[in-house]
C-alpha atoms as a PDB file:
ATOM      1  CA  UNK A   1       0.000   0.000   0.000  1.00  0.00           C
ATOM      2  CA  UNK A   2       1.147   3.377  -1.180  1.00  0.00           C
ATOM      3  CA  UNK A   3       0.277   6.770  -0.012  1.00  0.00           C
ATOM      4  CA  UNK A   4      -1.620   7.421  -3.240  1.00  0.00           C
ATOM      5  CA  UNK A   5      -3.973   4.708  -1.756  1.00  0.00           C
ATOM      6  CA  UNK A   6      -4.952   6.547   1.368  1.00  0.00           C
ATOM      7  CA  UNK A   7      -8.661   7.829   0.940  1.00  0.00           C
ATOM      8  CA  UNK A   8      -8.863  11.071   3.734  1.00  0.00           C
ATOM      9  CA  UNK A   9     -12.391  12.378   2.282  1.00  0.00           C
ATOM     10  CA  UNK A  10     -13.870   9.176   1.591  1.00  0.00           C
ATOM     11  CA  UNK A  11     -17.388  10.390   2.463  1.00  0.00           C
ATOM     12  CA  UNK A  12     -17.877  12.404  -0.862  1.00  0.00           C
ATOM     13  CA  UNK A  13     -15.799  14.188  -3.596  1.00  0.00           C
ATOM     14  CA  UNK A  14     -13.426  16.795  -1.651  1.00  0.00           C
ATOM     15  CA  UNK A  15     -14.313  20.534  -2.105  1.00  0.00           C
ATOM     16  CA  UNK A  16     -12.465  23.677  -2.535  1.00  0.00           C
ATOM     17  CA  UNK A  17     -12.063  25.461   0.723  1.00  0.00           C
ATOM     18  CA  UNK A  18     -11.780  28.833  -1.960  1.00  0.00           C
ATOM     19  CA  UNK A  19     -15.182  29.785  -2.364  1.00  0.00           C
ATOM     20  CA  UNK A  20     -16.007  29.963   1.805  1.00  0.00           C
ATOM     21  CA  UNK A  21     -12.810  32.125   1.825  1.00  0.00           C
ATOM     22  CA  UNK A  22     -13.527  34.135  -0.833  1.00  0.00           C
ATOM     23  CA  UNK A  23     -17.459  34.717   0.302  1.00  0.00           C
ATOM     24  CA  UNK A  24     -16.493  35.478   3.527  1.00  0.00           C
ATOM     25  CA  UNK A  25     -13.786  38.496   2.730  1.00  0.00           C
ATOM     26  CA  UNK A  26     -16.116  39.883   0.132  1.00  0.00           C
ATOM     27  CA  UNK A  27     -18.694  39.743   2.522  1.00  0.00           C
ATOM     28  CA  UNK A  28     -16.366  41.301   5.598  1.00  0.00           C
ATOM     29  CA  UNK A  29     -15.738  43.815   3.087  1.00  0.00           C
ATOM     30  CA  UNK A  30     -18.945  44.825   1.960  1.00  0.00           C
ATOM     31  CA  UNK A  31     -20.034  44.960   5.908  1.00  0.00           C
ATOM     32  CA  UNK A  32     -17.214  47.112   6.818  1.00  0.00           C
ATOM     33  CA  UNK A  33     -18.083  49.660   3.747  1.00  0.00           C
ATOM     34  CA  UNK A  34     -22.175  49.715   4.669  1.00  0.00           C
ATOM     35  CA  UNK A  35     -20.383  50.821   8.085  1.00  0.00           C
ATOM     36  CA  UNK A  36     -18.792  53.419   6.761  1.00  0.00           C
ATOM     37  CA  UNK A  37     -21.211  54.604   4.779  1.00  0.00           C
ATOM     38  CA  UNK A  38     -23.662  54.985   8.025  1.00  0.00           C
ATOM     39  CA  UNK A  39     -21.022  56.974   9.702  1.00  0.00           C
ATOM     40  CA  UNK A  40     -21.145  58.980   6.761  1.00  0.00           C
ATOM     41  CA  UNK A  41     -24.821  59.466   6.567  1.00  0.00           C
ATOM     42  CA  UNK A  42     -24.890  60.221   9.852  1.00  0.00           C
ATOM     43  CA  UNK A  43     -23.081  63.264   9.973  1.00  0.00           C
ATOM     44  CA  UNK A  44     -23.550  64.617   6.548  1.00  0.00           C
ATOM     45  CA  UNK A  45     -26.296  63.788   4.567  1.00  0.00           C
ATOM     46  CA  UNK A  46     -29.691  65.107   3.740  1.00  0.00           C
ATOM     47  CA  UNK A  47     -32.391  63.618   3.723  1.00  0.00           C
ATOM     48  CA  UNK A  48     -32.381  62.258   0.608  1.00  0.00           C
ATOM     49  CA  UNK A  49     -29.222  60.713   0.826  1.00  0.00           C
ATOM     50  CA  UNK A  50     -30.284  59.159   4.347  1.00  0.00           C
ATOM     51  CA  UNK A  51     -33.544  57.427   2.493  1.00  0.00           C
ATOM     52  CA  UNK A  52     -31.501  56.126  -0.551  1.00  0.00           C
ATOM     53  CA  UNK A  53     -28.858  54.966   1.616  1.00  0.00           C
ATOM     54  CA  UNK A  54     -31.576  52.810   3.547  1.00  0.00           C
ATOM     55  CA  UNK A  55     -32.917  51.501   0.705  1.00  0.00           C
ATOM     56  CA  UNK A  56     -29.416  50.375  -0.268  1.00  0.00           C
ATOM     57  CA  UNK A  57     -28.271  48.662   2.368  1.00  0.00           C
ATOM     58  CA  UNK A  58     -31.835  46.616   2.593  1.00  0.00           C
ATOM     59  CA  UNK A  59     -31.104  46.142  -1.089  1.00  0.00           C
ATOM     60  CA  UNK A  60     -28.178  44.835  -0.735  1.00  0.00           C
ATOM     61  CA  UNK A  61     -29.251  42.490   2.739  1.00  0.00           C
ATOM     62  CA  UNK A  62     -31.760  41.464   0.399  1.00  0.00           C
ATOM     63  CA  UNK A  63     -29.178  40.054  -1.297  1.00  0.00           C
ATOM     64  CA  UNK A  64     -27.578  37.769   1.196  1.00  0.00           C
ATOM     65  CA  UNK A  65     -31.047  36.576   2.694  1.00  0.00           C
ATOM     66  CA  UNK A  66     -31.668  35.574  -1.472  1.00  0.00           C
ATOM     67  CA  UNK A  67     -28.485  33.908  -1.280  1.00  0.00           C
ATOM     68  CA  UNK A  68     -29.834  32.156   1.425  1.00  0.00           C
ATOM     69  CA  UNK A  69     -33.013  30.996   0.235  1.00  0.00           C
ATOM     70  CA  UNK A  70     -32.321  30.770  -3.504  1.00  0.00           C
ATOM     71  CA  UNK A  71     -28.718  29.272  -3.315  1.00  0.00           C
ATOM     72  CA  UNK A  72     -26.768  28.512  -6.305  1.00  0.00           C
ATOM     73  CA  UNK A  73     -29.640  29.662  -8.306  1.00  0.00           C
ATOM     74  CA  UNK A  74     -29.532  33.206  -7.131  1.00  0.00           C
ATOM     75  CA  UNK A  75     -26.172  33.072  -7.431  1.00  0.00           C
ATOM     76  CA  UNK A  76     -26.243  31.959 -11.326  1.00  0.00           C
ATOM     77  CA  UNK A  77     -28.760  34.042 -12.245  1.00  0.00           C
ATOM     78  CA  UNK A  78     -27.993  37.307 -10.685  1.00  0.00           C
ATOM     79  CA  UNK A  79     -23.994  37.291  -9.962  1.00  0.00           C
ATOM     80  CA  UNK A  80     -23.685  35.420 -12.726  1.00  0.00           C
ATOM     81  CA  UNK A  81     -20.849  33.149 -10.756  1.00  0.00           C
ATOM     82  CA  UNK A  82     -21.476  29.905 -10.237  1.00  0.00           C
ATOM     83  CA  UNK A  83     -21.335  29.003  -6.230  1.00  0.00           C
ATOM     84  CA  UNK A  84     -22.943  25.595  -4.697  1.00  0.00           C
ATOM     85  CA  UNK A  85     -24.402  27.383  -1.808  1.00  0.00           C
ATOM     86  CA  UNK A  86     -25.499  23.962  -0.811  1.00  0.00           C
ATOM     87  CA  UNK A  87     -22.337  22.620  -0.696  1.00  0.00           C
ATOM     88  CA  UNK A  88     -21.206  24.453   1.579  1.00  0.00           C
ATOM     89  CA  UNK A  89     -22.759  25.253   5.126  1.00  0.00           C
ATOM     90  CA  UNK A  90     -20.444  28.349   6.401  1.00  0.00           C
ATOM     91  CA  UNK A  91     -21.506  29.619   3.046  1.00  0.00           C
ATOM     92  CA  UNK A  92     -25.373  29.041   3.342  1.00  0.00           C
ATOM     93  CA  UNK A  93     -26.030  30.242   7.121  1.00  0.00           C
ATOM     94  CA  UNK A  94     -23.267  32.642   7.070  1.00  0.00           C
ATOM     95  CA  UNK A  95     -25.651  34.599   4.290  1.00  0.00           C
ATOM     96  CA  UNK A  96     -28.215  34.435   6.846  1.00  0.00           C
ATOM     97  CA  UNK A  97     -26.009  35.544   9.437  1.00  0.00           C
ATOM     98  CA  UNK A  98     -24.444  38.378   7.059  1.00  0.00           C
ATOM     99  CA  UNK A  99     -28.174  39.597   5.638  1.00  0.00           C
ATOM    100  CA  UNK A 100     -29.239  39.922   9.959  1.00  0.00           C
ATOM    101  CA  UNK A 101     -25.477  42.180  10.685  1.00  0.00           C
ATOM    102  CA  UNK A 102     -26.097  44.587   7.474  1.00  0.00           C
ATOM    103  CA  UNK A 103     -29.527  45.489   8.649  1.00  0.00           C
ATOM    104  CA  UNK A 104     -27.550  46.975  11.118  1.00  0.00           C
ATOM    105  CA  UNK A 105     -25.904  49.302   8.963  1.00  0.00           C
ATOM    106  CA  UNK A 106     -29.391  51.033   7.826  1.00  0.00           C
ATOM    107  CA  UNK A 107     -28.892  54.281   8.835  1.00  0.00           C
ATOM    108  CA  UNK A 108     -31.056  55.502  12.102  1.00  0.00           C
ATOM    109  CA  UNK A 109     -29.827  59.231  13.222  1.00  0.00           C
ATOM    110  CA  UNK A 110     -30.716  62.185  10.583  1.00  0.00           C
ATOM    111  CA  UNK A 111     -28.283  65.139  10.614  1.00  0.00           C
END
């Protein structure tokens, strides 16, 4: 017996550990920027800003609870990337978990 024998993952076919990573710093990233952008709407906007801004970051936590329900298909259809959602658990509740911390970024305080 050879090492080329040895089966670790013999449960299924082995999967990338790149799209998690990937998902998750986009997603970091587009957190810490709906952040900023409160900060920002906090201290300088009008009020139309303030309401576009909301509607923005719901749009885009829509986006992350559609990842979540949709999977792949969302994914395919509207990102046009294709990502097994299902295939990966950090990936499907993390877009649950992501779509619940950006409606904290919705803007509350008007200047």
């Amino acid at each position: 017996m050879s090492w080329q024998n040895i089966d670790i993952y013999s449960s299924g076919p082995v999967l990338s550990l790149w799209p998690p990573v990937l998902y998750y710093i986009m997603s970091i990233i587009t957190g810490v920027l709906l952040f900023i952008g409160k900060q920002f709407v906090h201290n300088y906007a009008n009020f139309t800003v303030f309401i576009l801004y909301a509607f923005f970051v719901v749009g885009v936590g829509g986006c992350q609870l559609a990842l979540f329900r949709f999977g792949s298909d969302f994914a395919r259809d509207v990102f046009r990337i294709h990502l097994d959602v299902y295939a990966y658990d950090s990936i499907f509740w993390g877009s649950l978990c992501f779509a619940f911390l950006y409606c904290i970024a919705v803007p509350t305080k008007f200047k």
